[in-house]
PDB file of N, CA and C in Angstrom:
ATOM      1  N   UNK A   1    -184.974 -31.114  57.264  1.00  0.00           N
ATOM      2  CA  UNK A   1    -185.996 -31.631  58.138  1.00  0.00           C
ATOM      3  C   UNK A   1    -185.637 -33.042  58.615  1.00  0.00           C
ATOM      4  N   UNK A   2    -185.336 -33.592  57.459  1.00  0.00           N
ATOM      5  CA  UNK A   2    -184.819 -35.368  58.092  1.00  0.00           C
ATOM      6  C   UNK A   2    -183.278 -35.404  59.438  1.00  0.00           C
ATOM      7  N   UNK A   3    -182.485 -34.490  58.898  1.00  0.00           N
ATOM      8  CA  UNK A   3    -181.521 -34.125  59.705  1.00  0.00           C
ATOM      9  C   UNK A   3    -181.718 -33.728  61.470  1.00  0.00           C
ATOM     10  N   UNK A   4    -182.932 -33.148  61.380  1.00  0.00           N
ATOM     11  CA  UNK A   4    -183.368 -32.732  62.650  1.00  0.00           C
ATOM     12  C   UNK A   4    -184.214 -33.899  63.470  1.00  0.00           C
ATOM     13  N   UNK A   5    -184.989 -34.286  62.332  1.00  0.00           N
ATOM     14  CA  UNK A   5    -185.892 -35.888  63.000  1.00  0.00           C
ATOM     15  C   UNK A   5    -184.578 -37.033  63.647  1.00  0.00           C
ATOM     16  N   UNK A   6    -183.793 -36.557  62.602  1.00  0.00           N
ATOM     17  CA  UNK A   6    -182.390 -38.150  62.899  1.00  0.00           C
ATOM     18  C   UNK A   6    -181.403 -37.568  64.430  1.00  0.00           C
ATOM     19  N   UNK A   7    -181.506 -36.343  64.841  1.00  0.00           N
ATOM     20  CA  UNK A   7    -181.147 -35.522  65.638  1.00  0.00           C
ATOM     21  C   UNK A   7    -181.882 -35.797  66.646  1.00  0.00           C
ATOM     22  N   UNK A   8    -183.171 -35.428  66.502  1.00  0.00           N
ATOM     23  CA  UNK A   8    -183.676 -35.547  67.696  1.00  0.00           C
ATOM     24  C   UNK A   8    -184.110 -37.113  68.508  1.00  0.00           C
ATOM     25  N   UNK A   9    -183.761 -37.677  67.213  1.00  0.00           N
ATOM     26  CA  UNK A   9    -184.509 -39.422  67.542  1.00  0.00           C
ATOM     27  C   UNK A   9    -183.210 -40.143  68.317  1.00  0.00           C
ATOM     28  N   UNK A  10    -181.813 -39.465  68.441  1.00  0.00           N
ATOM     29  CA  UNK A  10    -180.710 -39.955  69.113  1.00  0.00           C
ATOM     30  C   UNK A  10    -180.666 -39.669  70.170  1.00  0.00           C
ATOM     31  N   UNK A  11    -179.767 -40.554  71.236  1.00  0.00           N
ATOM     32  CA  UNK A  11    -179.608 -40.209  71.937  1.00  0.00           C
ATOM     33  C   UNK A  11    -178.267 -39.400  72.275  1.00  0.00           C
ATOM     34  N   UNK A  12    -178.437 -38.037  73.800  1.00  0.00           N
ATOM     35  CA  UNK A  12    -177.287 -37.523  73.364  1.00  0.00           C
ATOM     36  C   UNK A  12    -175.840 -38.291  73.813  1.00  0.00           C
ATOM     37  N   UNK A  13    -175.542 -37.454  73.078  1.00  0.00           N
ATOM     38  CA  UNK A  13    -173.792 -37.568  73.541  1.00  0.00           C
ATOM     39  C   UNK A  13    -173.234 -38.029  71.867  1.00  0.00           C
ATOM     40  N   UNK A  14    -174.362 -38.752  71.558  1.00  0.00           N
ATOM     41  CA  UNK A  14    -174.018 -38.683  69.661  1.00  0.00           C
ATOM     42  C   UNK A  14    -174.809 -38.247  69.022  1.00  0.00           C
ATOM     43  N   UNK A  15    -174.697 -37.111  67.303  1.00  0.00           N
ATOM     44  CA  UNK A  15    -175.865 -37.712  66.690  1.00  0.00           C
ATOM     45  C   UNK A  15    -174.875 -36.847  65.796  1.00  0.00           C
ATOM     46  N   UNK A  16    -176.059 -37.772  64.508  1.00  0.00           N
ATOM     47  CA  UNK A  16    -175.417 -38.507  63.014  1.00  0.00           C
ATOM     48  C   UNK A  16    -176.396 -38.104  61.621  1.00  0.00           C
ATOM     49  N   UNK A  17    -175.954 -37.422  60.774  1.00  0.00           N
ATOM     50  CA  UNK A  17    -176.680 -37.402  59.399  1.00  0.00           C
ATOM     51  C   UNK A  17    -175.726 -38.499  58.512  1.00  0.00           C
ATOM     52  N   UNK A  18    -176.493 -38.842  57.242  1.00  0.00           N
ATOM     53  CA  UNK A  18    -175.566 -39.369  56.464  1.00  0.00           C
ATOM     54  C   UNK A  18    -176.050 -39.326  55.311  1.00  0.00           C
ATOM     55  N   UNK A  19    -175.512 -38.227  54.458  1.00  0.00           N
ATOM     56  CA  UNK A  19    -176.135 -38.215  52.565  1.00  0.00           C
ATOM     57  C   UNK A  19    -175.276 -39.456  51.744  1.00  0.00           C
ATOM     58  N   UNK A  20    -176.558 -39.833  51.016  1.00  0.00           N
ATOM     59  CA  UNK A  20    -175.733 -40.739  49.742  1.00  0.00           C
ATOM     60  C   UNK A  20    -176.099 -42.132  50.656  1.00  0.00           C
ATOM     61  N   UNK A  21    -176.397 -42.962  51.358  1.00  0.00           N
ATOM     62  CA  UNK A  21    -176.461 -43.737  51.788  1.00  0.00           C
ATOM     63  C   UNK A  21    -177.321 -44.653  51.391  1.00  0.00           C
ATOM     64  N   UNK A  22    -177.960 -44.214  50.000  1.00  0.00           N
ATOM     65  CA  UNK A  22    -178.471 -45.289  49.202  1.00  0.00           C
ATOM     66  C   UNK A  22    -177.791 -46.023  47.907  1.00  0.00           C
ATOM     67  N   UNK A  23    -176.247 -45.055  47.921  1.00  0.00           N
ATOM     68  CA  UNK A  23    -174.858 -45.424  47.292  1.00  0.00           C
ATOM     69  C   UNK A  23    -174.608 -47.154  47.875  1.00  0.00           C
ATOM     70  N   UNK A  24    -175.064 -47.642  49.221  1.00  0.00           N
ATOM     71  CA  UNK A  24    -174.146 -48.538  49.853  1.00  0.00           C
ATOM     72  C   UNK A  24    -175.080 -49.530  49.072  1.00  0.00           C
ATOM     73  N   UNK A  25    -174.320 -50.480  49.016  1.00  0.00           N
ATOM     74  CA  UNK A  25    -175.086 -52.297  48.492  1.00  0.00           C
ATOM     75  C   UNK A  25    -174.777 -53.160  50.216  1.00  0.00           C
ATOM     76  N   UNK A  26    -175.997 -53.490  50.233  1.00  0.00           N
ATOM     77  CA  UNK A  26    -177.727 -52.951  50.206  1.00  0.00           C
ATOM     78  C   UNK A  26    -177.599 -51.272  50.501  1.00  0.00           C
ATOM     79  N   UNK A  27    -178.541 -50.558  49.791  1.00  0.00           N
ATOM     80  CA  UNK A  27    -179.274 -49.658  49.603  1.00  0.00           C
ATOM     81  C   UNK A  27    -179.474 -49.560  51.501  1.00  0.00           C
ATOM     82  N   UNK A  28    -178.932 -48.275  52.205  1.00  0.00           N
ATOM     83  CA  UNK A  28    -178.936 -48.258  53.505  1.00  0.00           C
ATOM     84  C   UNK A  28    -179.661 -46.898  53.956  1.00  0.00           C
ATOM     85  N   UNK A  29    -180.859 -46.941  54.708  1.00  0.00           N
ATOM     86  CA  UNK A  29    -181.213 -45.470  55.010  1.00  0.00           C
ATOM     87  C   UNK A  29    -180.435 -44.689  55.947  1.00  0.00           C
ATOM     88  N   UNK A  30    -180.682 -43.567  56.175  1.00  0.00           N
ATOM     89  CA  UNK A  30    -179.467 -42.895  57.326  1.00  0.00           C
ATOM     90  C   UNK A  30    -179.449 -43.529  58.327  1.00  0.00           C
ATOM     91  N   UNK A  31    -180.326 -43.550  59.117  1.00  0.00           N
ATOM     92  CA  UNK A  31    -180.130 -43.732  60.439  1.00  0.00           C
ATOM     93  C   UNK A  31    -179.863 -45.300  60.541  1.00  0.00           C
ATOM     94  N   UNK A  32    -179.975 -46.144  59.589  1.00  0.00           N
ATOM     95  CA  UNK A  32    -179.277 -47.005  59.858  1.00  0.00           C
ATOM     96  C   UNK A  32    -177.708 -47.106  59.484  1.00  0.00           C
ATOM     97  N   UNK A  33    -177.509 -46.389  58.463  1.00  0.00           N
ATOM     98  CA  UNK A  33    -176.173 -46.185  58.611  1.00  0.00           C
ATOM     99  C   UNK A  33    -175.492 -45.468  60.158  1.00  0.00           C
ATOM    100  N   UNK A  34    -176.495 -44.854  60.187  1.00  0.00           N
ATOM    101  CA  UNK A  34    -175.736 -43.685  61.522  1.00  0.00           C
ATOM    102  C   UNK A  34    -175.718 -44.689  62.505  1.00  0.00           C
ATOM    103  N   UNK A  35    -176.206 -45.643  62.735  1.00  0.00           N
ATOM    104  CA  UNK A  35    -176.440 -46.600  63.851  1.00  0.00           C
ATOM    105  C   UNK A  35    -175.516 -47.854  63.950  1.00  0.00           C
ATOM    106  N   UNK A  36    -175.267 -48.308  62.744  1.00  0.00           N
ATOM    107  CA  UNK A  36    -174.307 -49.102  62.212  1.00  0.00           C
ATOM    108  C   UNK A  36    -172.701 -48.453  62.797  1.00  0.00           C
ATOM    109  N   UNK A  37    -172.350 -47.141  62.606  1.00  0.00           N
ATOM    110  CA  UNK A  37    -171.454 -46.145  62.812  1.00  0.00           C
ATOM    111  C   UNK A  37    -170.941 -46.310  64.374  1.00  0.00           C
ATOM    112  N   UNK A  38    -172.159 -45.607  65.039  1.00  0.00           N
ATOM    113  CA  UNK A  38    -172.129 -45.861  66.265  1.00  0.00           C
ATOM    114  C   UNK A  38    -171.718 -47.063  67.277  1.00  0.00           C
ATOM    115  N   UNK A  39    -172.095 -47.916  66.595  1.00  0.00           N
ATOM    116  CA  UNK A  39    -171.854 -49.064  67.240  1.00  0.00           C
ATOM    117  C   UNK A  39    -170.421 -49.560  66.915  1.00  0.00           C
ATOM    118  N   UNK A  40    -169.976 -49.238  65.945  1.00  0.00           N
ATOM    119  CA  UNK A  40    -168.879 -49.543  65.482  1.00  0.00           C
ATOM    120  C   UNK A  40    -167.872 -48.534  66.064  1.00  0.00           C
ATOM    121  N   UNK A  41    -168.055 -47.103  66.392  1.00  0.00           N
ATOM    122  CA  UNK A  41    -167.606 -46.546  67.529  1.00  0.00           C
ATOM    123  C   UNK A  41    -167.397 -46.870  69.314  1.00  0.00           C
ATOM    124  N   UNK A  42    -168.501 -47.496  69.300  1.00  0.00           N
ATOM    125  CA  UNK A  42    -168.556 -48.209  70.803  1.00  0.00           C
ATOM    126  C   UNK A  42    -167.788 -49.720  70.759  1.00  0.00           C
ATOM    127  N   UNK A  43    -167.859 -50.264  69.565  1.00  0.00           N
ATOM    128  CA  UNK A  43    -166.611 -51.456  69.819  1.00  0.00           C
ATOM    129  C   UNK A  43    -165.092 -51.135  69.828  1.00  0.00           C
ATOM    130  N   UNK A  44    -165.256 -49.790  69.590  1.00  0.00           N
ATOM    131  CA  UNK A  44    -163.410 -49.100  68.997  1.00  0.00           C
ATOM    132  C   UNK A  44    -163.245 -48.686  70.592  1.00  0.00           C
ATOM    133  N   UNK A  45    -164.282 -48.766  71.773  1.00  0.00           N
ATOM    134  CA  UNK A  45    -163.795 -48.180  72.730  1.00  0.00           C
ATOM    135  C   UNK A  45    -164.612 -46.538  73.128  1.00  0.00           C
ATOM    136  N   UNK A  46    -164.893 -45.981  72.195  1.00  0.00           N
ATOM    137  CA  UNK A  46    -165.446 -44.615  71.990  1.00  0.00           C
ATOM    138  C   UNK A  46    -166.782 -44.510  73.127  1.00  0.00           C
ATOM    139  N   UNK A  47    -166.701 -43.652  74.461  1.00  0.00           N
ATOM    140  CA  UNK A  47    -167.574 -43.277  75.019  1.00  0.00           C
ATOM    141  C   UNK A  47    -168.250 -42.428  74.594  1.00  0.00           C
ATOM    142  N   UNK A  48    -169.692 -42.568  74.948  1.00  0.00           N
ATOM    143  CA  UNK A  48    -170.336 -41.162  74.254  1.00  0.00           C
ATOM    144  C   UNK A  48    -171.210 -40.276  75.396  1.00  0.00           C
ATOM    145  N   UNK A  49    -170.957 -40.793  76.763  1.00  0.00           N
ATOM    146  CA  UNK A  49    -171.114 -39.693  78.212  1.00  0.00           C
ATOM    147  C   UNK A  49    -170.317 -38.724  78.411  1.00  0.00           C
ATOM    148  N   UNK A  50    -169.080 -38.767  77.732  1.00  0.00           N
ATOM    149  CA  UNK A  50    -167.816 -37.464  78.124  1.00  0.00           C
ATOM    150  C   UNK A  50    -168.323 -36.336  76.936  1.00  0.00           C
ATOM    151  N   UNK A  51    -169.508 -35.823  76.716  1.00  0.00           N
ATOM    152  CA  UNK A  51    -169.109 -34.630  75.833  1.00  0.00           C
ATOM    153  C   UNK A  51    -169.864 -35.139  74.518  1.00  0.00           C
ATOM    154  N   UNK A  52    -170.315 -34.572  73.638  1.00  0.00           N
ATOM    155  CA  UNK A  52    -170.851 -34.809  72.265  1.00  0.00           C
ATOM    156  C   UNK A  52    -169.788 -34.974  71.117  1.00  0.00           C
ATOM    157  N   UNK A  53    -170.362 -35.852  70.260  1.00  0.00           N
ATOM    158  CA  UNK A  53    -169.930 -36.663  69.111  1.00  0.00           C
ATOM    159  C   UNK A  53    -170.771 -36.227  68.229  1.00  0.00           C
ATOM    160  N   UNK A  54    -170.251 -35.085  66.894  1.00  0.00           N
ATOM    161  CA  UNK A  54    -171.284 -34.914  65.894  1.00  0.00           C
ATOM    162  C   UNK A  54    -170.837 -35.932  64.441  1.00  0.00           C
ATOM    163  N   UNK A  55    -171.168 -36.402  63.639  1.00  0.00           N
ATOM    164  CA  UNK A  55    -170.935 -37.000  62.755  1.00  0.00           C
ATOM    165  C   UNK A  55    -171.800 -36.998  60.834  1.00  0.00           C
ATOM    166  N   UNK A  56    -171.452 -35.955  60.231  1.00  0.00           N
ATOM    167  CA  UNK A  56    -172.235 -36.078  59.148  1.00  0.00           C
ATOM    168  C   UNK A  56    -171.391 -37.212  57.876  1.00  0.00           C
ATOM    169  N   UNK A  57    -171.818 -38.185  57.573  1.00  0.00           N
ATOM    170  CA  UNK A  57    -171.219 -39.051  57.147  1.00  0.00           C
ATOM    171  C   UNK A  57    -171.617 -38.563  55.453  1.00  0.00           C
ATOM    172  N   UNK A  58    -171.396 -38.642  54.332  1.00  0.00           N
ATOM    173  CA  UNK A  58    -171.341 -38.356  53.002  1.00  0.00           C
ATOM    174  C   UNK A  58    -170.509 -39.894  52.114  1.00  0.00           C
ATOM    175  N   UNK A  59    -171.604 -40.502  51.312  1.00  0.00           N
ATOM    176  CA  UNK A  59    -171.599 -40.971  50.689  1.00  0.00           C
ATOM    177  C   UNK A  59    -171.558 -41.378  48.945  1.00  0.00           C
ATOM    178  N   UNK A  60    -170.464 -41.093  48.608  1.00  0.00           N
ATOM    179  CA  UNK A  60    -170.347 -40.454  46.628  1.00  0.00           C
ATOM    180  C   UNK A  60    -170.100 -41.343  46.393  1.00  0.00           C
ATOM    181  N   UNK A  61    -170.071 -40.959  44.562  1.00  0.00           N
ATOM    182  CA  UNK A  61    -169.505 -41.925  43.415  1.00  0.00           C
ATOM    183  C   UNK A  61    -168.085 -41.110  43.502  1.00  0.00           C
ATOM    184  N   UNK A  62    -167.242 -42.210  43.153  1.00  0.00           N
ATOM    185  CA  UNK A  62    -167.290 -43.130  42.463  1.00  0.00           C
ATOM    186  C   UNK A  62    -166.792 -44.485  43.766  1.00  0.00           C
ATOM    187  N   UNK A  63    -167.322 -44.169  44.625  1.00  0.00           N
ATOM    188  CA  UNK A  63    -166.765 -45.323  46.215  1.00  0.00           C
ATOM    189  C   UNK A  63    -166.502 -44.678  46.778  1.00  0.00           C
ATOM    190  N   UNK A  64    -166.462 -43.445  47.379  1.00  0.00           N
ATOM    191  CA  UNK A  64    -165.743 -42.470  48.487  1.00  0.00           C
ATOM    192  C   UNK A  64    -166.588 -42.113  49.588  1.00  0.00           C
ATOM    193  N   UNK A  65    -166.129 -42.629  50.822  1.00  0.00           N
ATOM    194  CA  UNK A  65    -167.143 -42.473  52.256  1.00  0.00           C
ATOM    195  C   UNK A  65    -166.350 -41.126  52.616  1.00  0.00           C
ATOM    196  N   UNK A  66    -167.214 -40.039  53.557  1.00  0.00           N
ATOM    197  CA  UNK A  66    -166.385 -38.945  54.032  1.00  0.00           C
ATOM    198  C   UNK A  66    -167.185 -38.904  55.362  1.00  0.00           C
ATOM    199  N   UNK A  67    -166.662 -38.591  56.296  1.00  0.00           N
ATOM    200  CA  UNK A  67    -166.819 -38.351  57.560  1.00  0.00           C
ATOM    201  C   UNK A  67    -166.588 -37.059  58.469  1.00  0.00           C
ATOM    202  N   UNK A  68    -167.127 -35.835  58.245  1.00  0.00           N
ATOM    203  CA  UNK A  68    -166.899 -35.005  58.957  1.00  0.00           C
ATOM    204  C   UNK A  68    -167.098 -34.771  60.743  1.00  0.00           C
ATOM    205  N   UNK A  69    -166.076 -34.876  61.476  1.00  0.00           N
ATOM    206  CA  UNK A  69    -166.212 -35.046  62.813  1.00  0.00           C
ATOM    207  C   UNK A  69    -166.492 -34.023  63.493  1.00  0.00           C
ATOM    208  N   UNK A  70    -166.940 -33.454  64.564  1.00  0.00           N
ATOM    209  CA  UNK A  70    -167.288 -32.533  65.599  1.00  0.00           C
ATOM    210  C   UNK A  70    -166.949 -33.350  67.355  1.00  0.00           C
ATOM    211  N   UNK A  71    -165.974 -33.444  67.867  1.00  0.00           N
ATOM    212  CA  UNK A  71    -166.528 -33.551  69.552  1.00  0.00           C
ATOM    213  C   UNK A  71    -166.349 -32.316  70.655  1.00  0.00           C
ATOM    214  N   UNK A  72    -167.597 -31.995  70.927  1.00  0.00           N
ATOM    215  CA  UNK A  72    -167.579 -31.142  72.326  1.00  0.00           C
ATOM    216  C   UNK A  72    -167.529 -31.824  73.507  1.00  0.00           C
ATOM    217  N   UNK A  73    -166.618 -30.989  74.428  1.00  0.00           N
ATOM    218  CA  UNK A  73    -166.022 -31.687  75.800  1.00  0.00           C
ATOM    219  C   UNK A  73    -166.124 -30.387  76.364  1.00  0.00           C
ATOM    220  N   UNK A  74    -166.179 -30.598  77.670  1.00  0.00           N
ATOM    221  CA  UNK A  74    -166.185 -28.903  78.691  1.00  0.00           C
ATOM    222  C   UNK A  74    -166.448 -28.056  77.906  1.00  0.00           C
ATOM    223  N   UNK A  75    -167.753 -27.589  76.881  1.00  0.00           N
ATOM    224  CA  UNK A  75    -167.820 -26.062  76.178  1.00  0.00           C
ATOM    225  C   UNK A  75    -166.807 -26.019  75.130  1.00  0.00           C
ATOM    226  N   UNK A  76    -166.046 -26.752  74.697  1.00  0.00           N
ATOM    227  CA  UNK A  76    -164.975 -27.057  73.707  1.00  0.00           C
ATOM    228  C   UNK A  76    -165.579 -27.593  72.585  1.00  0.00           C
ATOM    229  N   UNK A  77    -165.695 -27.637  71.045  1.00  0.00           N
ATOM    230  CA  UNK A  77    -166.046 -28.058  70.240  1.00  0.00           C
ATOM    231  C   UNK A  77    -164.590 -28.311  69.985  1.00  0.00           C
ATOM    232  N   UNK A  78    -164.121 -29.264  68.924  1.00  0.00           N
ATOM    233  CA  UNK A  78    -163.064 -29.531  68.064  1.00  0.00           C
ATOM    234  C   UNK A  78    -163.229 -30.275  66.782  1.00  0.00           C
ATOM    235  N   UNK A  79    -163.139 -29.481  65.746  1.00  0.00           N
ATOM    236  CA  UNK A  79    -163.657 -30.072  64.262  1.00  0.00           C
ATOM    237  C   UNK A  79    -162.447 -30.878  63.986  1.00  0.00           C
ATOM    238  N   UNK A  80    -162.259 -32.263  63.514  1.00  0.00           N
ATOM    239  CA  UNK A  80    -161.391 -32.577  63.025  1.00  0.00           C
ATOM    240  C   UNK A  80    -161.253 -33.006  61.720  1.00  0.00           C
ATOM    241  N   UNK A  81    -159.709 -32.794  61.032  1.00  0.00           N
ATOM    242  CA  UNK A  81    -159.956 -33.033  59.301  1.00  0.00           C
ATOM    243  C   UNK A  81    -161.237 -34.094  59.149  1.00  0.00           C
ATOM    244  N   UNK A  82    -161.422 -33.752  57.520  1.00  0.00           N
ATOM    245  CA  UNK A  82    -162.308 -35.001  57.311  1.00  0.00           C
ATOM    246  C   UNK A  82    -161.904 -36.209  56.908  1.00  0.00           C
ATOM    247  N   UNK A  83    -162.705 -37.337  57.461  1.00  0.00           N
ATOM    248  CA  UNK A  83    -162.029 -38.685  57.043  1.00  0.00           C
ATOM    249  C   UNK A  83    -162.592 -38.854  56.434  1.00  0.00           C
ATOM    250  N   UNK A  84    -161.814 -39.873  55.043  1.00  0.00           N
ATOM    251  CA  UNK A  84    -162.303 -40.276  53.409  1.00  0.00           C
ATOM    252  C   UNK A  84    -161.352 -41.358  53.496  1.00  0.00           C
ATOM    253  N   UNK A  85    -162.413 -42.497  52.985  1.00  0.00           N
ATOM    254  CA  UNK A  85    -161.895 -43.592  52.641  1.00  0.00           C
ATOM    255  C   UNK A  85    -162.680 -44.110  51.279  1.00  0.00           C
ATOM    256  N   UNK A  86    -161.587 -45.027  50.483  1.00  0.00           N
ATOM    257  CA  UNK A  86    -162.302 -44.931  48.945  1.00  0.00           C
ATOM    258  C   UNK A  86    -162.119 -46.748  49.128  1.00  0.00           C
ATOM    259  N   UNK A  87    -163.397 -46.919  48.017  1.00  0.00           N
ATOM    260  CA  UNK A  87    -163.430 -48.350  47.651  1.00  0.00           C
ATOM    261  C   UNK A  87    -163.268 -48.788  46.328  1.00  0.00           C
ATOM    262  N   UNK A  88    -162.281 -48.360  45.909  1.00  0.00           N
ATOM    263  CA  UNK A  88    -162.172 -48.426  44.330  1.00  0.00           C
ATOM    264  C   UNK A  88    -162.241 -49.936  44.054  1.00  0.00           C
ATOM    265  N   UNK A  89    -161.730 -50.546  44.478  1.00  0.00           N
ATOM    266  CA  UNK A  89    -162.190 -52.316  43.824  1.00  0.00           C
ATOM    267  C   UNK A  89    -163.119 -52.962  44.448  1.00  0.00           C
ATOM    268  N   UNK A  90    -164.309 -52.373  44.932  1.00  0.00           N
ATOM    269  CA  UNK A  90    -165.854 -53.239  45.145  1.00  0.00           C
ATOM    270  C   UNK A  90    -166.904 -52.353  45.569  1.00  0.00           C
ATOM    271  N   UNK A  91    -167.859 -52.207  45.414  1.00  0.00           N
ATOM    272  CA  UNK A  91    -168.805 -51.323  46.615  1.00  0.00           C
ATOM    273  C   UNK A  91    -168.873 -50.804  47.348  1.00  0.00           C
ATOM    274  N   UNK A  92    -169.198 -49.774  47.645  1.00  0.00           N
ATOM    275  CA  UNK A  92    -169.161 -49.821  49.150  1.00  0.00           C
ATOM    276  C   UNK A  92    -170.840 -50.077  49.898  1.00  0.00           C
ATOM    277  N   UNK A  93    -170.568 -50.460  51.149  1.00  0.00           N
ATOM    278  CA  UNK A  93    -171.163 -51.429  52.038  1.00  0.00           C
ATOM    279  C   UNK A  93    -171.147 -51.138  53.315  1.00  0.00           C
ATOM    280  N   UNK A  94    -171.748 -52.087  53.921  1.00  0.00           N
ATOM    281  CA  UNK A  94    -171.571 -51.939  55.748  1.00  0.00           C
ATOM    282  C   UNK A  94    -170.209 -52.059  56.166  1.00  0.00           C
ATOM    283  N   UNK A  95    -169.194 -52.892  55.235  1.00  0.00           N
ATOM    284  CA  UNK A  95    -167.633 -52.496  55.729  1.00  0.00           C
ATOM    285  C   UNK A  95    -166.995 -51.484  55.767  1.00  0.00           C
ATOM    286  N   UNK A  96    -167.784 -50.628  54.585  1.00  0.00           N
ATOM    287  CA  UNK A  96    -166.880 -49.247  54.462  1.00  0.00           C
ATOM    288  C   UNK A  96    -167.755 -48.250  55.823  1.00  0.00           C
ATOM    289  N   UNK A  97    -168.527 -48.476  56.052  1.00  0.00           N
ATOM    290  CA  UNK A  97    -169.277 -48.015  57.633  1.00  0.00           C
ATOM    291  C   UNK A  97    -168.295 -48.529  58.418  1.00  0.00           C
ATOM    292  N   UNK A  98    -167.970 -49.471  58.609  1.00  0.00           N
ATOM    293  CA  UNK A  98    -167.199 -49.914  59.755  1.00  0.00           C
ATOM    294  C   UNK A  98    -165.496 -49.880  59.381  1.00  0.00           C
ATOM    295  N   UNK A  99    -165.266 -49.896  58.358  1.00  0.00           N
ATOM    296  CA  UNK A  99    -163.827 -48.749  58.161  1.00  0.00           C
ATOM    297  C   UNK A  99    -163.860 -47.512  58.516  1.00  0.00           C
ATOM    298  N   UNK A 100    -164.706 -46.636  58.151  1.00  0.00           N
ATOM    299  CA  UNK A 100    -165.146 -45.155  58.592  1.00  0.00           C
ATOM    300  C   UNK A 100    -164.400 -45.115  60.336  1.00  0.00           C
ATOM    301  N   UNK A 101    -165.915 -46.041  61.028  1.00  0.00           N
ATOM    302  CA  UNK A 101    -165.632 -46.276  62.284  1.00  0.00           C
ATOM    303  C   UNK A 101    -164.096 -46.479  62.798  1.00  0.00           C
ATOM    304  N   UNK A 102    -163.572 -47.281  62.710  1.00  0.00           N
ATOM    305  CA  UNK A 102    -162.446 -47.473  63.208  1.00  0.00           C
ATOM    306  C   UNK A 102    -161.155 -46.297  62.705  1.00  0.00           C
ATOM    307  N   UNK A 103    -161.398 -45.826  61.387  1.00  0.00           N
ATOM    308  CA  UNK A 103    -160.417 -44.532  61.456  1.00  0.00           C
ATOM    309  C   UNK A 103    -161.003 -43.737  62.550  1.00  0.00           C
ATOM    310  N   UNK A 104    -162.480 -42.745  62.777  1.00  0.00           N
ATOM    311  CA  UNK A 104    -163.243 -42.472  63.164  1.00  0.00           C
ATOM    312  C   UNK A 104    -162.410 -42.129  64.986  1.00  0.00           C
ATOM    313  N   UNK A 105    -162.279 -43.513  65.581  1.00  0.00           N
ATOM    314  CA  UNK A 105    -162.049 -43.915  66.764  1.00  0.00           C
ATOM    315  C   UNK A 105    -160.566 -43.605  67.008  1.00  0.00           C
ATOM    316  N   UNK A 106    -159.687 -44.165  65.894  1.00  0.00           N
ATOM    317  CA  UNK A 106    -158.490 -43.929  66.045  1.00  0.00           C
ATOM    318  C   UNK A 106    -157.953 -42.509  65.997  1.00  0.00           C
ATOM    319  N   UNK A 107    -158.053 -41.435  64.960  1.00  0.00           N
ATOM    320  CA  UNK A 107    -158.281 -40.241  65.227  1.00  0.00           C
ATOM    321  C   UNK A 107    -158.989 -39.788  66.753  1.00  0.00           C
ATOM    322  N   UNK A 108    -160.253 -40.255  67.585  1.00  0.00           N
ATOM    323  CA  UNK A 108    -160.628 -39.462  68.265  1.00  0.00           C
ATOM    324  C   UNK A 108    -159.972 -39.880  69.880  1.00  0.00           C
ATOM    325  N   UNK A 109    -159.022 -41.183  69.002  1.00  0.00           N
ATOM    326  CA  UNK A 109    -158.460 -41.471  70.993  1.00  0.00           C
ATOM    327  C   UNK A 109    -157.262 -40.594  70.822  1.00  0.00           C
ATOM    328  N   UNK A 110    -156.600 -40.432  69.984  1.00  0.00           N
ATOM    329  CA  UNK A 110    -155.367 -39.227  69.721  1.00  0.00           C
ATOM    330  C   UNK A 110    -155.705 -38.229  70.119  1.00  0.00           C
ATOM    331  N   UNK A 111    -156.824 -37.574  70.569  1.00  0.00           N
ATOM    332  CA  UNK A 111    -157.246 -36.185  70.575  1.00  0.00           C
ATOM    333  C   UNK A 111    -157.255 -35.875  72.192  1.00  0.00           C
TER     334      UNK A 111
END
């Protein structure tokens, strides 16, 4: 149900779940993580008028961010591997959001 509220409360061309996101220091609700994300996509360059951007972001112990991607373009979906990045020597945080992001971007200008 929250998935669909965080769905429908975006605008298109992106939208974003994110479990575990009370893992981050500060304690982060989804959609501000998902928003944090986004923006950090739009500084990497990342348009979000060409086609949809799906993003379920996953947040574990023991520090591990995961990022499962989706972009549709012309009727085209394309899943790409998932990105995982680990924080073994500190927290993770709004940096590891904005590490996410920038793998995130770099993967999706290759594509």
């Amino acid at each position: 149900m929250l998935a669909l509220a965080l769905a429908l409360a975006q605008p298109a061309g992106f939208t974003c779940s994110a479990q575990g996101a009370k893992l981050l220091v500060p304690a982060t609700a989804p959609e501000v993580a998902c928003a944090r994300l986004k923006a950090g996509l739009g500084k990497a360059g990342i348009r979000f008028d060409r086609g949809e951007i799906r993003v379920a972001l996953r947040f574990e112990k023991p520090g591990i961010a995961t990022a499962s991607v989706t972009r549709t373009s012309g009727g085209k979906a394309v899943r790409l591997p998932d990105i995982s990045v680990a924080t073994s020597d500190r927290a993770m945080g709004p940096s590891t959001i904005d590490l996410l992001a920038r793998e995130i971007a770099g993967r999706l200008t290759t594509r």
